[in-house]
PDB file of N, CA and C in Angstrom:
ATOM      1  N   UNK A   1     -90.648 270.614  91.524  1.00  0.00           N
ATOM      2  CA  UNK A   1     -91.780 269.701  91.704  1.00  0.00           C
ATOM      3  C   UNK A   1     -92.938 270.181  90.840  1.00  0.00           C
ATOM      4  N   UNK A   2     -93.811 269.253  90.191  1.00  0.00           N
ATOM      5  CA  UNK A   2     -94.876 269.426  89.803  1.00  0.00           C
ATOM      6  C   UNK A   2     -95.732 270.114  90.554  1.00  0.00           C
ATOM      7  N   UNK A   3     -96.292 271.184  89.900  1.00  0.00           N
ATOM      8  CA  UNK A   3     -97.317 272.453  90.281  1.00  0.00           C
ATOM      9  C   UNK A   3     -98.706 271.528  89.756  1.00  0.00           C
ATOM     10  N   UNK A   4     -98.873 271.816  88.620  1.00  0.00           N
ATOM     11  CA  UNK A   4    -100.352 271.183  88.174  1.00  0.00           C
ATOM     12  C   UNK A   4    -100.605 269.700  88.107  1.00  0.00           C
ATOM     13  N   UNK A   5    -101.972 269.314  88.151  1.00  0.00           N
ATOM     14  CA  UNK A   5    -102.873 268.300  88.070  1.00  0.00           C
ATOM     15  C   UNK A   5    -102.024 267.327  86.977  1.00  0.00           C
ATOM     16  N   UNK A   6    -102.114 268.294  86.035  1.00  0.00           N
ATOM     17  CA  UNK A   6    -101.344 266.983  84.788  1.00  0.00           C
ATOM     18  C   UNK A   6     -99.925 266.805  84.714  1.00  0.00           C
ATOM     19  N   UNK A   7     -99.218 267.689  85.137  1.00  0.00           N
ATOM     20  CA  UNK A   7     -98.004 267.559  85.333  1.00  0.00           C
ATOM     21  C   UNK A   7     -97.570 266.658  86.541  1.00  0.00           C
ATOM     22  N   UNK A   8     -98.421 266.408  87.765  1.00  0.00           N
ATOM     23  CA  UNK A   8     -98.069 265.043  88.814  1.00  0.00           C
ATOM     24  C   UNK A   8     -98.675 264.096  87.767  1.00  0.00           C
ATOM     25  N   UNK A   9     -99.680 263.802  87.246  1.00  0.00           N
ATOM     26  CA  UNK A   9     -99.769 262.416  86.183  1.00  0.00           C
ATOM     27  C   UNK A   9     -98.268 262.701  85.250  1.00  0.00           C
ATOM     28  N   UNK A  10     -97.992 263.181  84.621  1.00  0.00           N
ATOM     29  CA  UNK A  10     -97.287 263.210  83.549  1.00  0.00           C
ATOM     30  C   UNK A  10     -95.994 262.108  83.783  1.00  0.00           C
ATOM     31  N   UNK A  11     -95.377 263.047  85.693  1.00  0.00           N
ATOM     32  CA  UNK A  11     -94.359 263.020  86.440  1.00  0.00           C
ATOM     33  C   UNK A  11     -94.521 261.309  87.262  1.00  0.00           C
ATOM     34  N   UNK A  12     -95.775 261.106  87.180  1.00  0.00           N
ATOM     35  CA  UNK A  12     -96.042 259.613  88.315  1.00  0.00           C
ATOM     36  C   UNK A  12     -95.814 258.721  86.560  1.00  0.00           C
ATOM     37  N   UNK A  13     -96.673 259.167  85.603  1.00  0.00           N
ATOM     38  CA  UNK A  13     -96.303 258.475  84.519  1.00  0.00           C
ATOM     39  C   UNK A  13     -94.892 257.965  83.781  1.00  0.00           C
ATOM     40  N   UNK A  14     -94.030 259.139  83.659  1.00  0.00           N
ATOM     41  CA  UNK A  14     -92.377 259.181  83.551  1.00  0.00           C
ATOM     42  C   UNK A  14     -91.965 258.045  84.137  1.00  0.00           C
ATOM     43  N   UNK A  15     -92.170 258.217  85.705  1.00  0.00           N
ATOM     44  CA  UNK A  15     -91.193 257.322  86.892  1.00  0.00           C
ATOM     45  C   UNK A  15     -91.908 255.607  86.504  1.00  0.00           C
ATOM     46  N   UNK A  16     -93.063 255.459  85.767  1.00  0.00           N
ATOM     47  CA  UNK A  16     -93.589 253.903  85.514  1.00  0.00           C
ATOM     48  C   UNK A  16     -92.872 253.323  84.373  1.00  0.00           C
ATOM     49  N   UNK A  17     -93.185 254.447  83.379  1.00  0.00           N
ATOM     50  CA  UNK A  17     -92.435 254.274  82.201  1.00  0.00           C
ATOM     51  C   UNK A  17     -90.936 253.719  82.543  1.00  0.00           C
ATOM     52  N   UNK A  18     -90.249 254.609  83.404  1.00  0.00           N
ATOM     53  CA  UNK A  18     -88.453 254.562  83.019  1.00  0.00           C
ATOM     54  C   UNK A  18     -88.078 253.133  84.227  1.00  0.00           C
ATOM     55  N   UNK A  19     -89.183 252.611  85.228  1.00  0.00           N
ATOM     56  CA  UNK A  19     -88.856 251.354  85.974  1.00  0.00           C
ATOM     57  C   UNK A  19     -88.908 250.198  84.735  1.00  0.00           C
ATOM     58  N   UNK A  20     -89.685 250.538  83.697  1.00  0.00           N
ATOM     59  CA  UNK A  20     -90.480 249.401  82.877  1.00  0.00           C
ATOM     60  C   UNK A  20     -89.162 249.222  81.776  1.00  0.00           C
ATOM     61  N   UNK A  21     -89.083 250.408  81.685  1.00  0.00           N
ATOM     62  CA  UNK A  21     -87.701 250.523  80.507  1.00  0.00           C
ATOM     63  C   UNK A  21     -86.247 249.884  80.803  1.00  0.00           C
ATOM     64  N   UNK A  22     -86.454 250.273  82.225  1.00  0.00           N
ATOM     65  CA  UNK A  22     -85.143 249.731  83.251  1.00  0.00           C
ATOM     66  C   UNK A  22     -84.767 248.090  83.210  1.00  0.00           C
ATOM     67  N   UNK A  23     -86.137 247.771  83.447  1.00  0.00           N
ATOM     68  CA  UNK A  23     -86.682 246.218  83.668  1.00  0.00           C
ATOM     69  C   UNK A  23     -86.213 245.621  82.276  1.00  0.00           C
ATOM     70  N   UNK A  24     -86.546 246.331  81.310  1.00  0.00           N
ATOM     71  CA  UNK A  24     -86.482 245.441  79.836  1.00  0.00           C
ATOM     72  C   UNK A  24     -84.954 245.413  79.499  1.00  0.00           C
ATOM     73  N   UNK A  25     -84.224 247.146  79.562  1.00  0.00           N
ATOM     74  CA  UNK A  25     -82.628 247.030  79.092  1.00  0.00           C
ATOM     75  C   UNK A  25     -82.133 245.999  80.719  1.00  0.00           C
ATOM     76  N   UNK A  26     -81.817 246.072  81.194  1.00  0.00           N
ATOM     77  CA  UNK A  26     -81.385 245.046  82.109  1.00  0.00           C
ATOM     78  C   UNK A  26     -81.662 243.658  81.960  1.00  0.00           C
ATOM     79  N   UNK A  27     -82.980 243.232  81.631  1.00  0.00           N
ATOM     80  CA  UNK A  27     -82.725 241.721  80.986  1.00  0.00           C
ATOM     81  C   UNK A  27     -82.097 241.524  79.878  1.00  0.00           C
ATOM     82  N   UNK A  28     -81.898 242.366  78.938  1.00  0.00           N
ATOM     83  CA  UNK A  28     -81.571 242.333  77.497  1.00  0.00           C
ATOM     84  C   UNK A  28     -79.712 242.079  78.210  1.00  0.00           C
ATOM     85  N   UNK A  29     -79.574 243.024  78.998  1.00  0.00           N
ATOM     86  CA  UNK A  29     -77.836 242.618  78.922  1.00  0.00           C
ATOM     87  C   UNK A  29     -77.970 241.387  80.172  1.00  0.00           C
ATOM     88  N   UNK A  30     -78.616 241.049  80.954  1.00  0.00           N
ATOM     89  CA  UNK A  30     -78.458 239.455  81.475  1.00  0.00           C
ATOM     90  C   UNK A  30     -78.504 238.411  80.421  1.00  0.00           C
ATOM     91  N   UNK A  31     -79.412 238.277  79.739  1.00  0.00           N
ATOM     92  CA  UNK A  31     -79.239 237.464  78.378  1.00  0.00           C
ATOM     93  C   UNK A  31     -78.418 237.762  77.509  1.00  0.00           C
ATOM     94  N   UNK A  32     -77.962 238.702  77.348  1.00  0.00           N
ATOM     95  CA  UNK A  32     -76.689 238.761  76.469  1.00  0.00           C
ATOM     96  C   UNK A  32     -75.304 238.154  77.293  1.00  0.00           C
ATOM     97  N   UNK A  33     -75.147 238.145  78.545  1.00  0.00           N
ATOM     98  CA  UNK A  33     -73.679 237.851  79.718  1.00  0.00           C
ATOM     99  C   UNK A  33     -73.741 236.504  79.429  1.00  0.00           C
ATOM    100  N   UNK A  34     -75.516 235.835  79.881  1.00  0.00           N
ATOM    101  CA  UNK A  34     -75.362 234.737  79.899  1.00  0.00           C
ATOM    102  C   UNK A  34     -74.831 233.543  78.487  1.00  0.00           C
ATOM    103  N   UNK A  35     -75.603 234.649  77.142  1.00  0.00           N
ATOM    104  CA  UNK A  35     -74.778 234.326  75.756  1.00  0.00           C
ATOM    105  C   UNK A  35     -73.397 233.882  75.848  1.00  0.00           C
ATOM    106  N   UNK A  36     -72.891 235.424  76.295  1.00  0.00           N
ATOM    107  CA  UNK A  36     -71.621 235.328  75.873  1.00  0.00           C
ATOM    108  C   UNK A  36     -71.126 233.975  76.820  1.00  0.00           C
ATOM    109  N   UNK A  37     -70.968 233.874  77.959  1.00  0.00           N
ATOM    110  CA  UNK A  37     -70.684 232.660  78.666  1.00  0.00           C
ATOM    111  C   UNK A  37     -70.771 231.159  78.230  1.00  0.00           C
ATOM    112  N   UNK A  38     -72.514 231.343  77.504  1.00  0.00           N
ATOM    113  CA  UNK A  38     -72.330 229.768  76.647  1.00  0.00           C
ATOM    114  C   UNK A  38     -71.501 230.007  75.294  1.00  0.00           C
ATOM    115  N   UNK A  39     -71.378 230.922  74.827  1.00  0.00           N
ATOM    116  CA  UNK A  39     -70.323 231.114  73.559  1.00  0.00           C
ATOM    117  C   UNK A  39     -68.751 230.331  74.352  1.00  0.00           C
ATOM    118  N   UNK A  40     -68.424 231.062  75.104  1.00  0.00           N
ATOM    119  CA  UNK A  40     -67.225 230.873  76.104  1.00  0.00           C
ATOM    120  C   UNK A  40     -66.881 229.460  76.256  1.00  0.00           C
ATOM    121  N   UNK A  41     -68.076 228.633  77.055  1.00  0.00           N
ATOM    122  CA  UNK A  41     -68.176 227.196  76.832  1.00  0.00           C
ATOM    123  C   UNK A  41     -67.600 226.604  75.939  1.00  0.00           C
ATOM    124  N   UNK A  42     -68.752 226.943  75.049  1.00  0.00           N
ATOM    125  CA  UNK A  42     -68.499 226.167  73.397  1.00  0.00           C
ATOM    126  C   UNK A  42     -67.235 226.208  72.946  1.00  0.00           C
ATOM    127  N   UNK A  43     -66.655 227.304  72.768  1.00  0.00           N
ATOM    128  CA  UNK A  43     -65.593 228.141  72.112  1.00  0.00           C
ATOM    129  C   UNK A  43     -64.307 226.894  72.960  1.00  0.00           C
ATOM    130  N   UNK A  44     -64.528 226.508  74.049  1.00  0.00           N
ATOM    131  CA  UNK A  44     -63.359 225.817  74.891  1.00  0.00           C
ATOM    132  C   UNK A  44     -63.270 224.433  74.566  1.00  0.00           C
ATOM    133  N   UNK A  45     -64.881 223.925  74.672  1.00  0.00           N
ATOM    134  CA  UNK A  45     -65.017 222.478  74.490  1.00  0.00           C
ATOM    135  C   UNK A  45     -66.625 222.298  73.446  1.00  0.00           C
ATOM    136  N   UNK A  46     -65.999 222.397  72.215  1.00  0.00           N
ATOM    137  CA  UNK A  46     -67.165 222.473  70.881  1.00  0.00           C
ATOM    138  C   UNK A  46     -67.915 220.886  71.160  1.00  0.00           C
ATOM    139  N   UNK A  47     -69.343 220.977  71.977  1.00  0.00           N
ATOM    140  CA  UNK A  47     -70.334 219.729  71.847  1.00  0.00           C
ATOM    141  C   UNK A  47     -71.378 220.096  71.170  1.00  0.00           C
ATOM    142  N   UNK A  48     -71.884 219.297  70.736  1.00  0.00           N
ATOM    143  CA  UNK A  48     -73.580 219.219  70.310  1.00  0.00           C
ATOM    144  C   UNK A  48     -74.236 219.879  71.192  1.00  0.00           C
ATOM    145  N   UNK A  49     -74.077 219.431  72.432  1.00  0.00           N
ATOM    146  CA  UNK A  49     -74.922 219.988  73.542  1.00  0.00           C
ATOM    147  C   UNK A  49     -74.565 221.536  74.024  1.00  0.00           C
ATOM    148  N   UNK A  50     -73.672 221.500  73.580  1.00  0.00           N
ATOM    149  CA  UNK A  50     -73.008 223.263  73.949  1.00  0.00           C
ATOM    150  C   UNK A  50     -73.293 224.091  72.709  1.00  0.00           C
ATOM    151  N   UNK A  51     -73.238 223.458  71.616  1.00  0.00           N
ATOM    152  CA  UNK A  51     -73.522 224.468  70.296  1.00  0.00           C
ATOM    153  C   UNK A  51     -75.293 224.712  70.795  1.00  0.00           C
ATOM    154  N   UNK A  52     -75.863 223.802  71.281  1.00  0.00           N
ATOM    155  CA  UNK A  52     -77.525 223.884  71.521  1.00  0.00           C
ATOM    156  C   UNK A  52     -77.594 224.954  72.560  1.00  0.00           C
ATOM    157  N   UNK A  53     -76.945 225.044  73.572  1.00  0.00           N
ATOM    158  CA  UNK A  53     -77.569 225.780  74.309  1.00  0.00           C
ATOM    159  C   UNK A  53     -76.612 227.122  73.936  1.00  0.00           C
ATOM    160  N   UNK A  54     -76.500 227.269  72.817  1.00  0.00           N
ATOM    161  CA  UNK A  54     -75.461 228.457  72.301  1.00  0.00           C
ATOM    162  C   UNK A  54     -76.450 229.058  71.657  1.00  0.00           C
ATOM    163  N   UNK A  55     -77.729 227.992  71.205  1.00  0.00           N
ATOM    164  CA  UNK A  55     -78.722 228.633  70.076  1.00  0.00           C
ATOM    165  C   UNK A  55     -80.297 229.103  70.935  1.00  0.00           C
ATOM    166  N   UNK A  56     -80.091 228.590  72.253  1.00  0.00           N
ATOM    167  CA  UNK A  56     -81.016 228.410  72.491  1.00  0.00           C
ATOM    168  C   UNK A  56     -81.056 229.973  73.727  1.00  0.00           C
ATOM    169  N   UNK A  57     -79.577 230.427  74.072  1.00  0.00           N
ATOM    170  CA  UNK A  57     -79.316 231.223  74.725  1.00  0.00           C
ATOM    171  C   UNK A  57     -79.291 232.629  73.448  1.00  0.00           C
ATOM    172  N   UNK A  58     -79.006 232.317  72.244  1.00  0.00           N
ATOM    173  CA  UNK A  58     -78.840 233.224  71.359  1.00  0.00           C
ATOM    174  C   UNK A  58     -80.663 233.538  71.260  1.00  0.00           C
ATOM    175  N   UNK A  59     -81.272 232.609  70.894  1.00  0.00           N
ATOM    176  CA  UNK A  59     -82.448 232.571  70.690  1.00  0.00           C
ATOM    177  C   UNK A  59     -83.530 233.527  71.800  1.00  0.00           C
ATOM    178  N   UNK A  60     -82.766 233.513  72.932  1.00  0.00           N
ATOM    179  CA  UNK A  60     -83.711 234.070  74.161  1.00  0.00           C
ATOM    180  C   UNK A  60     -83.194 235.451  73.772  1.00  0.00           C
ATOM    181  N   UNK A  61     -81.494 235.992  73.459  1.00  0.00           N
ATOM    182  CA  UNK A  61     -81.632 237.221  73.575  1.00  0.00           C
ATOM    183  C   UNK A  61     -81.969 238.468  72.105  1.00  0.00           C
ATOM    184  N   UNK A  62     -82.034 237.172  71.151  1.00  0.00           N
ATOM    185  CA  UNK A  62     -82.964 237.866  70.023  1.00  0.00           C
ATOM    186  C   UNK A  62     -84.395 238.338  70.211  1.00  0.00           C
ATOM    187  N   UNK A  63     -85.054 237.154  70.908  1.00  0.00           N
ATOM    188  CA  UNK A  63     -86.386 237.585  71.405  1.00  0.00           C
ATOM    189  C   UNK A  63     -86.865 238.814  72.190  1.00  0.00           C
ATOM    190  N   UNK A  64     -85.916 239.062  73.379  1.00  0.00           N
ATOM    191  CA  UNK A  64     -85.952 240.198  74.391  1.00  0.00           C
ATOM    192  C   UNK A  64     -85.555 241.202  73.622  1.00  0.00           C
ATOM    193  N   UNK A  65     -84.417 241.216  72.691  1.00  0.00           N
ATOM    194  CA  UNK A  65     -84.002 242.605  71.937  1.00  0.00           C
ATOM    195  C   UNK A  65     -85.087 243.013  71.141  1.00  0.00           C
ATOM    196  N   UNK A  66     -85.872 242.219  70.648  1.00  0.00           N
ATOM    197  CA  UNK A  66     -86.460 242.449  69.004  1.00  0.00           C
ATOM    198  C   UNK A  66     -87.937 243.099  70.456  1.00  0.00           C
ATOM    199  N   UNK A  67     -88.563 242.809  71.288  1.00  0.00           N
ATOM    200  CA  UNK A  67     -89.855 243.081  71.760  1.00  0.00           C
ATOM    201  C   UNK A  67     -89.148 244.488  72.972  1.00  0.00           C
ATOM    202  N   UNK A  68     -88.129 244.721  73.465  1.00  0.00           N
ATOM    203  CA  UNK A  68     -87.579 245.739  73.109  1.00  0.00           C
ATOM    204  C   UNK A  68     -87.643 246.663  72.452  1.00  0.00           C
ATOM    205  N   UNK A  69     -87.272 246.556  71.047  1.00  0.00           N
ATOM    206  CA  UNK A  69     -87.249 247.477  70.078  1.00  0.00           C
ATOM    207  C   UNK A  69     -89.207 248.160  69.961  1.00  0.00           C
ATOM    208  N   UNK A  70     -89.452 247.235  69.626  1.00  0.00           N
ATOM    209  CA  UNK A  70     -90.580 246.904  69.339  1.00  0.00           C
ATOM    210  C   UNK A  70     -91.616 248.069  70.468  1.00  0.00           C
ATOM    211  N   UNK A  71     -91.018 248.129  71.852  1.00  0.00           N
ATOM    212  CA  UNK A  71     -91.925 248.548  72.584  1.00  0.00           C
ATOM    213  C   UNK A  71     -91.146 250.293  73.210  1.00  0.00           C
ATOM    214  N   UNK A  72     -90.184 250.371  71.889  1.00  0.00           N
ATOM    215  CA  UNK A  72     -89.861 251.793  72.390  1.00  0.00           C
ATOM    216  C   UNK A  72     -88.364 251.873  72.669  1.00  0.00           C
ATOM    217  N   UNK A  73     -88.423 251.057  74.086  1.00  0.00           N
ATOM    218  CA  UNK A  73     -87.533 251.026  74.976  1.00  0.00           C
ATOM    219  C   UNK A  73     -86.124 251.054  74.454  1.00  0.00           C
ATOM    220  N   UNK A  74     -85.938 250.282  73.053  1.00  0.00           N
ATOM    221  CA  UNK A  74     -84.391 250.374  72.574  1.00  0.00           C
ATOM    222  C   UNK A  74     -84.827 250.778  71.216  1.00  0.00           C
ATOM    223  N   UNK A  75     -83.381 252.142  70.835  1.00  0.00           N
ATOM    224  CA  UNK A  75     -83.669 252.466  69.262  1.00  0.00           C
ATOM    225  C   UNK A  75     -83.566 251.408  68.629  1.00  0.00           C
ATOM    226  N   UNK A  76     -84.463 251.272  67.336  1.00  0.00           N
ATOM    227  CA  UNK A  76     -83.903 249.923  66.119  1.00  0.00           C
ATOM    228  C   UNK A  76     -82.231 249.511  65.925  1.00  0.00           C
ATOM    229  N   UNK A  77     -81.689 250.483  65.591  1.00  0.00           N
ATOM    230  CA  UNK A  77     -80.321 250.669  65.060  1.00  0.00           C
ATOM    231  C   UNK A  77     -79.242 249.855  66.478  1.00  0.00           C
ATOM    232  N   UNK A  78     -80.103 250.394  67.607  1.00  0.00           N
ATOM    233  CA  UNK A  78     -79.455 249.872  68.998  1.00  0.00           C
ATOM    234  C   UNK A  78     -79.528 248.261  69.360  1.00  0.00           C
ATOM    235  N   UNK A  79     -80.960 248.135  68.424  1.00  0.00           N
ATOM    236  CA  UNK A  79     -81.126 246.658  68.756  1.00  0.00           C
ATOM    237  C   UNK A  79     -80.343 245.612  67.419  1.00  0.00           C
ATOM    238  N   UNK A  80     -79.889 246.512  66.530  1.00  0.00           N
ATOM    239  CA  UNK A  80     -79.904 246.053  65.435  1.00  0.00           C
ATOM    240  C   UNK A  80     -78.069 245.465  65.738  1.00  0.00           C
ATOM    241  N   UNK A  81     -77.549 246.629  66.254  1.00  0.00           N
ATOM    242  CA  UNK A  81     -76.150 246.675  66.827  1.00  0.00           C
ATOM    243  C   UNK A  81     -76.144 245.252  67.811  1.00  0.00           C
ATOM    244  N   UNK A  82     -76.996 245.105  68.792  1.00  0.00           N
ATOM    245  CA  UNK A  82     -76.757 244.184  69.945  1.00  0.00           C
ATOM    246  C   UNK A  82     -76.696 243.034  69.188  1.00  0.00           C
ATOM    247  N   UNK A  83     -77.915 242.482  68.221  1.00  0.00           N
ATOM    248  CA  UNK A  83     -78.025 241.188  67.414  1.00  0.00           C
ATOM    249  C   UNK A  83     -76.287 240.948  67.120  1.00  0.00           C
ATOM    250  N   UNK A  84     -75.936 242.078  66.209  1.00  0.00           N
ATOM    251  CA  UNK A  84     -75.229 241.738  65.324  1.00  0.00           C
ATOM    252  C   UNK A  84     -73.687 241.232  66.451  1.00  0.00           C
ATOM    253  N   UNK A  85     -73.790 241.834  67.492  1.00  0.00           N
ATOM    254  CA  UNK A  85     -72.597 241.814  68.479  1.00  0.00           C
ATOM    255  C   UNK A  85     -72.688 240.347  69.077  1.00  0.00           C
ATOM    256  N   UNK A  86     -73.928 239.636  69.197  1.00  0.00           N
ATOM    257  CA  UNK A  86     -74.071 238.404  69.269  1.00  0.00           C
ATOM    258  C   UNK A  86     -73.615 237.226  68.443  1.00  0.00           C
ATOM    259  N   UNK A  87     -74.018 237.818  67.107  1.00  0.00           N
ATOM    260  CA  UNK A  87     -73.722 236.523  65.944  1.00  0.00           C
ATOM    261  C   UNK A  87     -72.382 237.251  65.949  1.00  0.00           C
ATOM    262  N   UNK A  88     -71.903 238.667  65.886  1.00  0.00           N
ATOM    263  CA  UNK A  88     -70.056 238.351  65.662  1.00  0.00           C
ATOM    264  C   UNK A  88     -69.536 237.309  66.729  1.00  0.00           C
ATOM    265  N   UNK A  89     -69.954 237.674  68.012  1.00  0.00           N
ATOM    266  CA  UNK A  89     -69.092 236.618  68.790  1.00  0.00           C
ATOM    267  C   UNK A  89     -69.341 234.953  68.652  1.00  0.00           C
ATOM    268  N   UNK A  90     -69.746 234.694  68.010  1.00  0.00           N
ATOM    269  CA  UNK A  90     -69.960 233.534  67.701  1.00  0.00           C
ATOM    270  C   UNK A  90     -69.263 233.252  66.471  1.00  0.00           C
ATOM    271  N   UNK A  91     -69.321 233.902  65.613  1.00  0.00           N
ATOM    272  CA  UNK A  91     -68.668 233.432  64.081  1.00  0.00           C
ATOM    273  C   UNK A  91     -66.838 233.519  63.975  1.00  0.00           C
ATOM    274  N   UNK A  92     -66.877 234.316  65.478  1.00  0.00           N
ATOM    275  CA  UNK A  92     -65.547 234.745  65.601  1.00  0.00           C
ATOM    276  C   UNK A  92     -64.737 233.004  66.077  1.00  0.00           C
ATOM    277  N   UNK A  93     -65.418 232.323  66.916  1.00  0.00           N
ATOM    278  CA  UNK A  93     -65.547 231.639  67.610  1.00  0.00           C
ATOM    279  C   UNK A  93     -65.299 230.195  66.764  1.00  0.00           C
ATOM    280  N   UNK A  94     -66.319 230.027  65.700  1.00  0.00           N
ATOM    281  CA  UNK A  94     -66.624 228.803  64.514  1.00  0.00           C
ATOM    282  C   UNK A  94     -65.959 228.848  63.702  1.00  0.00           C
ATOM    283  N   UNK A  95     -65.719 229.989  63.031  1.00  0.00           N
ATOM    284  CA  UNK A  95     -65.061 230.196  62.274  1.00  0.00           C
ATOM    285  C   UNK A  95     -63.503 229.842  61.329  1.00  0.00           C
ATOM    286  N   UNK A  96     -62.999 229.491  62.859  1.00  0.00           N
ATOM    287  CA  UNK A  96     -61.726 228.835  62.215  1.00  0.00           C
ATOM    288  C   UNK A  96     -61.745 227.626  62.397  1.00  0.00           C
ATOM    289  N   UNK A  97     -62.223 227.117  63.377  1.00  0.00           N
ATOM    290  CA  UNK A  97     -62.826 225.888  63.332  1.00  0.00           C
ATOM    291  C   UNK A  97     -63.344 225.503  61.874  1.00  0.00           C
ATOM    292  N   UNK A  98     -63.868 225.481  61.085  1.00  0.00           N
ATOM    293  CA  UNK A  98     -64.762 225.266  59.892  1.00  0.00           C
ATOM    294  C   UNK A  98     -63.797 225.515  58.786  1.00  0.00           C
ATOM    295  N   UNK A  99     -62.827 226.616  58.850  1.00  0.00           N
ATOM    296  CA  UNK A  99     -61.564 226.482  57.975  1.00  0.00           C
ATOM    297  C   UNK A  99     -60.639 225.212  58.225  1.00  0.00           C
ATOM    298  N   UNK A 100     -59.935 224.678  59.311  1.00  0.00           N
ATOM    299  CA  UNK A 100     -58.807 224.316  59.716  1.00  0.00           C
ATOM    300  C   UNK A 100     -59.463 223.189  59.602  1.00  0.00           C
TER     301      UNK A 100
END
């Protein structure tokens, strides 16, 4: 346990920090589940309306990753990885579609 004055701030500071950090990686992978799910959709039954909310679900978890990065909480390279794990599952998805 914390002995000194600044070391209980330091220690009350830590425990705010790592709820806040908690809060941000945990939405980042709810918006990513919920991605992958409208990918899933699409991928079964390709609509207009399903490619939209494919962009619009992609769109939410670019936002949360990138202000993320941005605020510490995820290395660049980590956020850089998640993007890219997003657009693969998708291109994986279109892809032959757009050949065939």
């Amino acid at each position: 346990m914390a002995n000194t004055k600044s070391a209980l701030k330091r220690a009350k500071i830590a425990e705010r920090n790592r709820l806040r950090n908690k809060a941000y990686k945990s939405a980042v992978k709810t918006l990513m589940k919920k991605y992958f799910a409208a990918v899933e959709t699409y991928a079964a039954n390709p609509t207009p309306e399903s490619q939209q909310e494919v962009q619009a679900r992609m769109s939410e978890a670019y936002s949360k990753i990138d202000k993320a990065v941005k605020r510490g909480v995820l290395h660049p390279n980590n956020g850089a990885r998640k993007k890219s794990r997003l657009a693969q599952r998708l291109k994986a998805h279109t892809q032959p579609a757009a050949t065939a």
